[in-house]
Protein backbone atom coordinates (compact mmCIF):
# COMPACT_ATOMS: atom_id res chain seq x y z
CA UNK A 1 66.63 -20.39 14.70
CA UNK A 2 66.64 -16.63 15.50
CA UNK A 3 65.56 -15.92 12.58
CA UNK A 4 62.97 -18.41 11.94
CA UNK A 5 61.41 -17.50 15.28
CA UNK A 6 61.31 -13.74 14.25
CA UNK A 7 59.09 -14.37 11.13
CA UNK A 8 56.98 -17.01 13.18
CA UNK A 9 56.20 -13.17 15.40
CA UNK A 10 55.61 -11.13 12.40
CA UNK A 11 53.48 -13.68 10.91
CA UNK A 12 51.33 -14.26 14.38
CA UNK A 13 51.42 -10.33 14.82
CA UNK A 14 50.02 -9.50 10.99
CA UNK A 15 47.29 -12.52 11.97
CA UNK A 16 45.59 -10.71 14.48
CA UNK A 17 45.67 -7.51 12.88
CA UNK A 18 43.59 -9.04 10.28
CA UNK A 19 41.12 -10.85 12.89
CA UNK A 20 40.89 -7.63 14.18
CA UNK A 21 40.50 -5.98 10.98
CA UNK A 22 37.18 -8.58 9.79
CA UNK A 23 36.01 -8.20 13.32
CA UNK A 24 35.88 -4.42 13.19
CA UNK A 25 34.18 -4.75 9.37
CA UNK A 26 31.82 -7.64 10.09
CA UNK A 27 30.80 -5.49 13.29
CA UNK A 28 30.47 -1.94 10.86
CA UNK A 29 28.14 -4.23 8.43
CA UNK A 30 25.98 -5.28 11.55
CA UNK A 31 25.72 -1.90 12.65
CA UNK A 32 24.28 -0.36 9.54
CA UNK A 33 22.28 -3.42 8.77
CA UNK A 34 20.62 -2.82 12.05
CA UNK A 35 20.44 0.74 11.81
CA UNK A 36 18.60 0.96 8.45
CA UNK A 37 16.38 -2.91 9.20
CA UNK A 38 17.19 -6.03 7.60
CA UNK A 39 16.71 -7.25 4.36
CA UNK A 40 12.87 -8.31 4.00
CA UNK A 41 9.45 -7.29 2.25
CA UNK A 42 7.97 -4.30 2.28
CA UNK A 43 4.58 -2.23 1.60
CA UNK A 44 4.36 1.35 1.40
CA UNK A 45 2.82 4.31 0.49
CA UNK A 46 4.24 6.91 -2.02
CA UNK A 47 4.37 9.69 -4.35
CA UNK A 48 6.58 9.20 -7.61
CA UNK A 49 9.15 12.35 -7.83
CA UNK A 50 11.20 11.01 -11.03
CA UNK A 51 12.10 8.23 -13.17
CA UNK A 52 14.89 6.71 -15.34
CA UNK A 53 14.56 4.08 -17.89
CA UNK A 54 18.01 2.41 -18.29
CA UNK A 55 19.81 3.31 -21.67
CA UNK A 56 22.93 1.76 -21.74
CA UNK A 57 23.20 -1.88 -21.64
CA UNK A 58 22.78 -3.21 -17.54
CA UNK A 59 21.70 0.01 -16.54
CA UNK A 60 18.28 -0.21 -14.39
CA UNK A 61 15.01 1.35 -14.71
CA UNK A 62 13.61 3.22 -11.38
CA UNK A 63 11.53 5.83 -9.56
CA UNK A 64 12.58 7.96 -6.93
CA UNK A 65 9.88 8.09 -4.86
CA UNK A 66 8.90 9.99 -1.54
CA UNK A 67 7.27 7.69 1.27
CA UNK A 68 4.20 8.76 2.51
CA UNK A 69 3.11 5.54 4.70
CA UNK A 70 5.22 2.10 5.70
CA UNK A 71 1.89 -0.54 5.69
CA UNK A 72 4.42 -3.48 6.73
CA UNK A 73 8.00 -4.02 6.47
CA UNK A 74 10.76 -2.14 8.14
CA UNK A 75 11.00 1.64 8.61
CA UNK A 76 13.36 2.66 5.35
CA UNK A 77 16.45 4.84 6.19
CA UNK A 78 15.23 7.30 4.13
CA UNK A 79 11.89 9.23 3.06
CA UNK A 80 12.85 9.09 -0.50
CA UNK A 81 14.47 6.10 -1.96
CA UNK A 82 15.14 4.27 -5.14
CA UNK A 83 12.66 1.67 -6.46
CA UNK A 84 14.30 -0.31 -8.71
CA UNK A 85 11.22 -1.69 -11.60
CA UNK A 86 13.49 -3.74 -13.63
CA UNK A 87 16.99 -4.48 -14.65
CA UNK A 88 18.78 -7.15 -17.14
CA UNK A 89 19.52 -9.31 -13.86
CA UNK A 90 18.18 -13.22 -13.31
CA UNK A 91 14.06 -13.37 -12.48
CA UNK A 92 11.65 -12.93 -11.15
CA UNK A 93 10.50 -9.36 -11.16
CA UNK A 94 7.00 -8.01 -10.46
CA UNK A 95 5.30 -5.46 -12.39
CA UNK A 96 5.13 -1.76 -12.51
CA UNK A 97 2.68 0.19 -14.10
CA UNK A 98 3.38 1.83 -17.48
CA UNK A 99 1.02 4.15 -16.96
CA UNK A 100 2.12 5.75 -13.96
CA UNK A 101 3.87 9.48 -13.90
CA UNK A 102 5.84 11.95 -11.81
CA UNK A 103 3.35 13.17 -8.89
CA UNK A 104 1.40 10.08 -9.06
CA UNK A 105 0.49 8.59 -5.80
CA UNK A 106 1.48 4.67 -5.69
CA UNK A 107 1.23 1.29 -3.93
CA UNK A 108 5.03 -0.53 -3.46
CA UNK A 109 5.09 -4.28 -2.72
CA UNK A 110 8.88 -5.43 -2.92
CA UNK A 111 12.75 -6.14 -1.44
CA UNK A 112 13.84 -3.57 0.92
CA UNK A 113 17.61 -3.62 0.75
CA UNK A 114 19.26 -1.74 3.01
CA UNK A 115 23.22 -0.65 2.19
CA UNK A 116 25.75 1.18 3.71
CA UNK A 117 25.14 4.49 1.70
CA UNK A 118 21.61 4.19 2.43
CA UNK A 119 18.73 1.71 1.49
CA UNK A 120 16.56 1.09 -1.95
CA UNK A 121 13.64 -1.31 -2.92
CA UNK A 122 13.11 -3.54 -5.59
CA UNK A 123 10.89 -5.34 -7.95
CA UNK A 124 13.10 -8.43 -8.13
CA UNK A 125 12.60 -11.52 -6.41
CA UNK A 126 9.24 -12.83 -6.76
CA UNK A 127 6.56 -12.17 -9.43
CA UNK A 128 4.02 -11.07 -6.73
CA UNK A 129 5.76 -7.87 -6.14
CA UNK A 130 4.40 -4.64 -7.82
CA UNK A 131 4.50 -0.71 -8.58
CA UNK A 132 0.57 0.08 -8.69
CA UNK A 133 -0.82 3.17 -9.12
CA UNK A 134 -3.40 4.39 -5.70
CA UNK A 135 -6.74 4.23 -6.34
CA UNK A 136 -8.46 7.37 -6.21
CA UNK A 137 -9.93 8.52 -2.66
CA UNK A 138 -13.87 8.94 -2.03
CA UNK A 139 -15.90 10.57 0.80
CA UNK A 140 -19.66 10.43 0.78
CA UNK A 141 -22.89 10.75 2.36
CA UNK A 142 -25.42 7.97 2.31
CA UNK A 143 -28.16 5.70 3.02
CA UNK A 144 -26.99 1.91 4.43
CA UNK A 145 -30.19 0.10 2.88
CA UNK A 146 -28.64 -3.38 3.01
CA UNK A 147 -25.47 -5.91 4.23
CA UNK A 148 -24.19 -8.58 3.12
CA UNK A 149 -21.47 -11.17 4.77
CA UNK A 150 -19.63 -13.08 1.57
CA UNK A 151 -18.04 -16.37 3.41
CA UNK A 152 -15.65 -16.59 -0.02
CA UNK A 153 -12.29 -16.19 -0.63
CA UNK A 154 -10.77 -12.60 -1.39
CA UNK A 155 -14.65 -11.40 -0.35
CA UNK A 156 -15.88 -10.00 2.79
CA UNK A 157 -18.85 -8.08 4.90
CA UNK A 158 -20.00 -5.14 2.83
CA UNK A 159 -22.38 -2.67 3.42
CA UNK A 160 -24.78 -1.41 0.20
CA UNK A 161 -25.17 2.39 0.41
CA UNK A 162 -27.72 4.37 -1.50
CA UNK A 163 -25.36 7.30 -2.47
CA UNK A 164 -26.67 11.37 -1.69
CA UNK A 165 -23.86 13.35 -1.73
CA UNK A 166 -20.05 12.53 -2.70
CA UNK A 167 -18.02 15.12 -0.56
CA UNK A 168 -14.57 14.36 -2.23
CA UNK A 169 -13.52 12.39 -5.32
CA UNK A 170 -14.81 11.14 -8.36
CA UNK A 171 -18.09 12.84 -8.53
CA UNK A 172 -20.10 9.93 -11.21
CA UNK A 173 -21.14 7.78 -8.12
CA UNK A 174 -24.85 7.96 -8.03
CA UNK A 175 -27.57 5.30 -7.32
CA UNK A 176 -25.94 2.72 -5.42
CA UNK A 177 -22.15 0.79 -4.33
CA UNK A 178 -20.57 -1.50 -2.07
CA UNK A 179 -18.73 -0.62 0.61
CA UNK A 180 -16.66 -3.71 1.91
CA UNK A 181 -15.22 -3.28 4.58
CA UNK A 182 -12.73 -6.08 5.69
CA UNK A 183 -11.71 -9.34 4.05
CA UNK A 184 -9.12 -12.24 4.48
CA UNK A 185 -5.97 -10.22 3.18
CA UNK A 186 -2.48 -9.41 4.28
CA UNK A 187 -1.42 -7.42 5.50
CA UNK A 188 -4.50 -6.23 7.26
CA UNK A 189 -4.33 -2.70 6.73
CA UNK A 190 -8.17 -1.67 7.32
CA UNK A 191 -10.10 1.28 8.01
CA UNK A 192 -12.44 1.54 10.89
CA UNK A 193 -16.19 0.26 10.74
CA UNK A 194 -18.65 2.02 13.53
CA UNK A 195 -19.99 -0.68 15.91
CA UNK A 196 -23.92 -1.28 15.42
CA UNK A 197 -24.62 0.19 11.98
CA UNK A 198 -27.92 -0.99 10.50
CA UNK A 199 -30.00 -0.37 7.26
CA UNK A 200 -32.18 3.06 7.42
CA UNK A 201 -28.92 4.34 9.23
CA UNK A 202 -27.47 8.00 7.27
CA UNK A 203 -24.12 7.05 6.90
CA UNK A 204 -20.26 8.66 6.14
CA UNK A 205 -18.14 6.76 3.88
CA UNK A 206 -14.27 7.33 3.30
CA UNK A 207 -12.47 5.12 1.36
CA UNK A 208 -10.74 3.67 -1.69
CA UNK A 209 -12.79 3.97 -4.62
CA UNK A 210 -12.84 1.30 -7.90
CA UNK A 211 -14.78 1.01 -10.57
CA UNK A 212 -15.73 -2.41 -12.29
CA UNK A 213 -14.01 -3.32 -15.88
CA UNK A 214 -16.60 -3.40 -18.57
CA UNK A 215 -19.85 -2.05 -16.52
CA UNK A 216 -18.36 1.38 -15.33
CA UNK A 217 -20.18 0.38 -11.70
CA UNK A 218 -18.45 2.22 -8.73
CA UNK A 219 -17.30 0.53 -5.58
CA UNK A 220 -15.82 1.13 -2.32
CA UNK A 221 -13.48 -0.34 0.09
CA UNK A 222 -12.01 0.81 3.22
CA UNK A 223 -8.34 -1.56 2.49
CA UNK A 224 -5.24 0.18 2.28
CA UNK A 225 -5.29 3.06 5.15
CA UNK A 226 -6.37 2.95 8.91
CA UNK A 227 -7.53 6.44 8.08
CA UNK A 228 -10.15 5.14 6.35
CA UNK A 229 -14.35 4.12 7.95
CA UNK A 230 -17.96 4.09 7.60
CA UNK A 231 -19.90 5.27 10.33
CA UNK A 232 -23.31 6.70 11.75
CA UNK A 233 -24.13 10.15 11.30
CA UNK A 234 -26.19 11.58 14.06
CA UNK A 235 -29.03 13.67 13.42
CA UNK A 236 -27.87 14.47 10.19
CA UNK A 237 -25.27 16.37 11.30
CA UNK A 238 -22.03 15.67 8.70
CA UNK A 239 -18.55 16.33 7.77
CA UNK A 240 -18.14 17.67 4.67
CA UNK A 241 -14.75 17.78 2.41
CA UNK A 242 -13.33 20.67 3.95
CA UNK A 243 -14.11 18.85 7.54
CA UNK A 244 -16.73 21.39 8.61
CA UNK A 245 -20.18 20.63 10.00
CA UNK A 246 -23.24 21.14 7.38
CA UNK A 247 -26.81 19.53 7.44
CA UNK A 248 -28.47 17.74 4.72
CA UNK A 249 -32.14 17.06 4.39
CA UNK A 250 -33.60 13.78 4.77
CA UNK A 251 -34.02 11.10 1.67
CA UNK A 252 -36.58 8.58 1.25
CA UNK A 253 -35.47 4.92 2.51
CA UNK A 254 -35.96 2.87 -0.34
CA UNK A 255 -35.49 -1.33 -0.92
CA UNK A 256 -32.47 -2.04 -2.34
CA UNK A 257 -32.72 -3.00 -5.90
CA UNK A 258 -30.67 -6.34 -7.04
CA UNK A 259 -27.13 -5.53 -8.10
CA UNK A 260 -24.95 -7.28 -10.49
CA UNK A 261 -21.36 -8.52 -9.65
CA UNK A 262 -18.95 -6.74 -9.49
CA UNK A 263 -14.98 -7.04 -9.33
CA UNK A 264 -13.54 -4.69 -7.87
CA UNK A 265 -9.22 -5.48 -8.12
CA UNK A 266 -7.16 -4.98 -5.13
CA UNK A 267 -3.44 -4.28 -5.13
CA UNK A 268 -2.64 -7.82 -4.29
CA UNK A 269 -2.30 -10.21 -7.12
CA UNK A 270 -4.37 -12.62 -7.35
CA UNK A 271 -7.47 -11.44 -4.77
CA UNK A 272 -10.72 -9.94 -6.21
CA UNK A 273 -13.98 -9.01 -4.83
CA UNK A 274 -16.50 -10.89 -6.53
């Protein structure tokens, strides 16, 4: 009886050092978890710093890349993580761009994970996520000569600016583009539109610029940074690339001509700009 009751104390005493034990562990794993932000979507902003393309059997393909801007999702632990593109694991992935290289500036849609060595992101676990190169950056000076209000979906308001001067950026804009300048999209990461702009108005444009597959036509929006805006410069006083103050000289006001469609593709499957 002595003895049976002894081992009935070791046994009770060795259960609650493992209760303990979990307790302590499950309590470590909600720590970090908290720390670095749960495991959910996120978009971001980055620059590509290296690559590895898996070369032994289960081994994954990914970027490092350095975050420049979190657009939704949690903060990541880190300002350079691991974005895993694809691995020999169950679907779905999204797509990366082939294309893309070291220094490239990209758009990230996927799964943060966060870990207790530190936190990564991944293409795997839905088909919408993506690794998209940025479009390239535009600023300009024009003419607003006409708006339009699309009530479709994946369209919005746009403004149609006859272009003087490009600033910054691809320099074979000429004539005239679209500016849109908000639309039915998540997340709704827009730029900034000046309150009470109206055709004849000399305007500044900053924003992504696309051009159209098949026509070459150039287009503008102001998705993707809060940085970005259209507004009303006053007596033709500008900002030029270098964010100095210069005057240009006064165009002619003419009608707006009609312009064909246009797509312009957005970094969000499935929504175009018709």
């Amino acid at each position: 009886m002595q003895r049976d009751g002894y081992l009935m104390l070791v046994w009770t005493a060795l259960v609650l050092v493992l209760a303990a034990g979990a307790a302590q562990a499950e309590d470590n794993q909600t720590s970090t978890t908290m720390s670095f932000g749960a495991n959910q979507n996120i978009l971001l902003v980055g620059t590509l710093q290296n690559g590895s393309e898996g070369d032994m059997p289960g081994a994954p393909d990914y970027w490092l890349v350095r975050v420049n801007e979190v657009l939704s999702g949690p903060m990541p632990c880190s300002m350079e993580i691991r974005v895993t593109t694809y691995q020999a694991t169950p679907p779905p992935w999204g797509m990366a761009d082939e294309d893309v290289k070291a220094g490239d500036k990209v758009w990230i849609n996927g799964r943060y994970i966060p870990k207790d060595s530190g936190c990564e992101v991944t293409l795997q676990g839905s088909d919408e996520y993506y690794l998209r190169k940025y479009p390239e950056e535009i600023k300009l000076i024009g003419t607003a000569v006409g708006f339009s209000n699309m009530a479709m979906p994946g369209a919005g308001p746009r403004w149609t600016v006859k272009v003087e001067e490009v600033l910054s950026g691809p320099q074979n804009c000429s004539g005239q583009l679209d500016v849109t300048t908000s639309a039915a999209l998540y997340p709704a990461v827009w730029g900034t539109v000046e309150p009470g702009i109206k055709s004849g108005d000399r305007l500044e444009v900053f924003g992504a610029y696309h051009t159209s597959p098949g026509t070459g036509m150039c287009s503008v929006t102001l998705y993707g940074s809060e940085g970005y805006y259209i507004r009303k410069i006053d007596q033709g006083i500008i900002t030029n690339a270098t964010d100095t103050a210069s005057t240009i000289n006064s165009t002619d006001i003419t009608s707006a001509p009609n312009i064909a469609d246009t797509t312009m593709s957005l970094p969000l499957t499935g929504l175009d700009y018709r």
